[in-house]
N, C-alpha and C. Protein backbone atom coordinates (compact mmCIF):
# COMPACT_ATOMS: atom_id res chain seq x y z
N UNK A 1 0.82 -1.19 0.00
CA UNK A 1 0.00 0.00 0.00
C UNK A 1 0.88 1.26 0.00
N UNK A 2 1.84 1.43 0.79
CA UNK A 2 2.80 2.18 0.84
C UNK A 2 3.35 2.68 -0.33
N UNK A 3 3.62 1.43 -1.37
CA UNK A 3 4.43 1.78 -2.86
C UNK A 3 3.72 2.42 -3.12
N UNK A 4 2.42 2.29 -3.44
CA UNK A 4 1.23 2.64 -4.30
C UNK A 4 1.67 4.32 -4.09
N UNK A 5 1.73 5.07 -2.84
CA UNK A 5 1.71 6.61 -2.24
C UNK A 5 3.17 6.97 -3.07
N UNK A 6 4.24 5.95 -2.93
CA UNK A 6 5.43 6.50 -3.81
C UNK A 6 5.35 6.37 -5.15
N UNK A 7 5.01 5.40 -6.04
CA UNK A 7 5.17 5.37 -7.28
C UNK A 7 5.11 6.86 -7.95
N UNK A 8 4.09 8.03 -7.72
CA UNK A 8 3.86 8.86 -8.79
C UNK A 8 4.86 9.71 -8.83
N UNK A 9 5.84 9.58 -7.77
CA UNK A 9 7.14 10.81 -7.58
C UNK A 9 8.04 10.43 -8.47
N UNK A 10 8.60 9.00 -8.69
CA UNK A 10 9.07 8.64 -9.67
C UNK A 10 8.55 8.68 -11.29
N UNK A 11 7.49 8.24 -11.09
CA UNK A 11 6.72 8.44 -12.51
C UNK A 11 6.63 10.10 -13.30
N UNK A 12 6.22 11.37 -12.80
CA UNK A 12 6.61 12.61 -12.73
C UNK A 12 8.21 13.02 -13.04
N UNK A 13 8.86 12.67 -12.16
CA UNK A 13 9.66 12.91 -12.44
C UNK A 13 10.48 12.58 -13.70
N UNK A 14 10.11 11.16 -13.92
CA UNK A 14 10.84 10.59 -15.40
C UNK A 14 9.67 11.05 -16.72
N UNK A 15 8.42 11.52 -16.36
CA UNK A 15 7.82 12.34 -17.50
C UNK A 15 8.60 13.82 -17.77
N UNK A 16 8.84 14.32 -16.58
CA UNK A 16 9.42 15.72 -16.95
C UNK A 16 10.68 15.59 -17.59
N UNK A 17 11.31 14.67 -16.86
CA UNK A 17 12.64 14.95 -17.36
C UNK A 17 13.12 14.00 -18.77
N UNK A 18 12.00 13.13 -19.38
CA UNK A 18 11.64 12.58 -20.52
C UNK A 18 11.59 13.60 -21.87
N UNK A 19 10.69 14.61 -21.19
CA UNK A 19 10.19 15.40 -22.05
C UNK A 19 10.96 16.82 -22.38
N UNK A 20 12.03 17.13 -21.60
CA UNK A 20 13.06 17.70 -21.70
C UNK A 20 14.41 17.72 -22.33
N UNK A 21 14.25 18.54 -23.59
CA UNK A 21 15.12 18.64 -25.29
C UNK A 21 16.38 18.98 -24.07
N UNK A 22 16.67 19.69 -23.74
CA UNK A 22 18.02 20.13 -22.89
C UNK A 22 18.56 19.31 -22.50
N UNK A 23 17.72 18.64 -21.39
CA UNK A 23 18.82 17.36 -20.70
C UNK A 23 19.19 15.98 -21.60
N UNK A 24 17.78 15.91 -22.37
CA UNK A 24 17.61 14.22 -23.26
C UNK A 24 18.75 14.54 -24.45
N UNK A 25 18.65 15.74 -24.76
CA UNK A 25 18.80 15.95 -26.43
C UNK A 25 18.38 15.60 -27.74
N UNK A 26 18.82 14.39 -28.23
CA UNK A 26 18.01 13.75 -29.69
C UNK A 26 17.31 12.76 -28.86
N UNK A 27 17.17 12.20 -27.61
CA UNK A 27 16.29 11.23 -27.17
C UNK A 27 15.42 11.59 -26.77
N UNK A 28 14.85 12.81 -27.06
CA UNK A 28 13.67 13.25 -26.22
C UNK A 28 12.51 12.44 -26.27
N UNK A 29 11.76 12.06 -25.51
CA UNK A 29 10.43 11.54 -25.95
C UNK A 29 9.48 12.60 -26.75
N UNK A 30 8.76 11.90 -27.53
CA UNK A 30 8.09 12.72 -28.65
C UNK A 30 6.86 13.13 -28.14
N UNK A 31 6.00 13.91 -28.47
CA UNK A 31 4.53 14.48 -27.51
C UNK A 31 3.77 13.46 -27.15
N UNK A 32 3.40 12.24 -27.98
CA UNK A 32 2.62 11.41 -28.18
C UNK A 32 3.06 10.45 -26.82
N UNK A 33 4.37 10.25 -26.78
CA UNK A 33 4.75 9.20 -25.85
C UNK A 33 4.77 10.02 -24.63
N UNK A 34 4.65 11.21 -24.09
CA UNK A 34 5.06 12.28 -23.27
C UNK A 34 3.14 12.13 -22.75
N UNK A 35 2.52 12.79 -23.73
CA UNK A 35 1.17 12.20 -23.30
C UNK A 35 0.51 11.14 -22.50
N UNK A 36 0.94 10.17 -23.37
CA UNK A 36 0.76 9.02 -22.74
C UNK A 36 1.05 8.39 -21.15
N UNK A 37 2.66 9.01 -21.24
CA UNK A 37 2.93 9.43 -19.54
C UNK A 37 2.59 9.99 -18.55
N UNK A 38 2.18 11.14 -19.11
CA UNK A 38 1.45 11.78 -18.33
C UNK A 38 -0.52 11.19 -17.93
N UNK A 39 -0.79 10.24 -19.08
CA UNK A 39 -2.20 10.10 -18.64
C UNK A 39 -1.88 8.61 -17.44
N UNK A 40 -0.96 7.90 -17.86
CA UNK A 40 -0.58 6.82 -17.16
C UNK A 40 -0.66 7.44 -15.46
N UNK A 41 0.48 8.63 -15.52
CA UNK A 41 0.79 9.69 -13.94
C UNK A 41 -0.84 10.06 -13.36
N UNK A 42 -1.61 10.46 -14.17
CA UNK A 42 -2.94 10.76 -13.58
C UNK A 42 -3.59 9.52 -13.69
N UNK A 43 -3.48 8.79 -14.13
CA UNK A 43 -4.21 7.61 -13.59
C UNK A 43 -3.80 6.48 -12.34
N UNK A 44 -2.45 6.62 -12.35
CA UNK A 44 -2.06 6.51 -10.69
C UNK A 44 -2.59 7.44 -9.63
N UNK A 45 -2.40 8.60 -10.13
CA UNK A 45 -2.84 9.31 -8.82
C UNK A 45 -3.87 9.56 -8.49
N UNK A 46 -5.13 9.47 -9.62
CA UNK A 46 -6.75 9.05 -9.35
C UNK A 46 -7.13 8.06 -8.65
N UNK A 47 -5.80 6.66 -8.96
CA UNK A 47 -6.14 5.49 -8.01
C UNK A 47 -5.76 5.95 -6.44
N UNK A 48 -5.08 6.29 -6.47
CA UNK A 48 -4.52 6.53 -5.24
C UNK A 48 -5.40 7.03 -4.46
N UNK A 49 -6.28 8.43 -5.05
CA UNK A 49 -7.01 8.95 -4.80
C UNK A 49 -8.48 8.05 -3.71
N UNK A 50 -8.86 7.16 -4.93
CA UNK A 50 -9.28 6.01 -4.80
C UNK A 50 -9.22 5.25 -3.48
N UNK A 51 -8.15 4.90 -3.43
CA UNK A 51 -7.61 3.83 -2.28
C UNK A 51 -7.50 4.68 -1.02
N UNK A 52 -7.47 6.13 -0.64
CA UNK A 52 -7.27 6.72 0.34
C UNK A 52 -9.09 6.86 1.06
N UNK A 53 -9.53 7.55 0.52
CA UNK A 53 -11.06 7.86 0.15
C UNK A 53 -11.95 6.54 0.67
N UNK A 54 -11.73 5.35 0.02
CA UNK A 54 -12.30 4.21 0.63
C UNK A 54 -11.76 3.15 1.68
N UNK A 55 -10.28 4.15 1.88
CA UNK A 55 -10.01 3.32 3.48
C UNK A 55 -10.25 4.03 4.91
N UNK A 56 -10.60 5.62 4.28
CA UNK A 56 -11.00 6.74 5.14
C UNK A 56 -12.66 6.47 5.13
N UNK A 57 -13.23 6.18 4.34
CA UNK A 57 -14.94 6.05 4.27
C UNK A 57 -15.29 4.46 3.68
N UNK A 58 -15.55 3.25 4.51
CA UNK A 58 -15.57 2.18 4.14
C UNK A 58 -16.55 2.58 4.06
N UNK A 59 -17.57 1.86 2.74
CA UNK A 59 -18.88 1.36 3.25
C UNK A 59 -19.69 0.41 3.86
């Protein structure tokens, strides 16, 4: 349960710095794959969202 709260710091972080021509140079990830990362990042953190919400309010 614990991982679950860390995963998105890592995930963020390797979108930003994915998507960054400066640091990557010719490896940059392209918008499409940068997207994609980023919907992957919000869909962790919606779960997360998720999992907090229904261990704070069982029904």
């Amino acid at each position: 349960m614990i991982l679950s709260f860390v995963l998105p710091v890592p995930v963020i972080a390797l979108v930003l710095l994915g998507a960054h021509r400066k640091t990557m140079g010719d490896m940059v990830n392209r918008p499409f794959v940068t997207a994609l990362a980023v919907c992957a990042g919000v869909a962790i953190l919606a779960l997360n969202v998720v999992l907090i919400w229904t261990t704070v309010h069982p029904s």
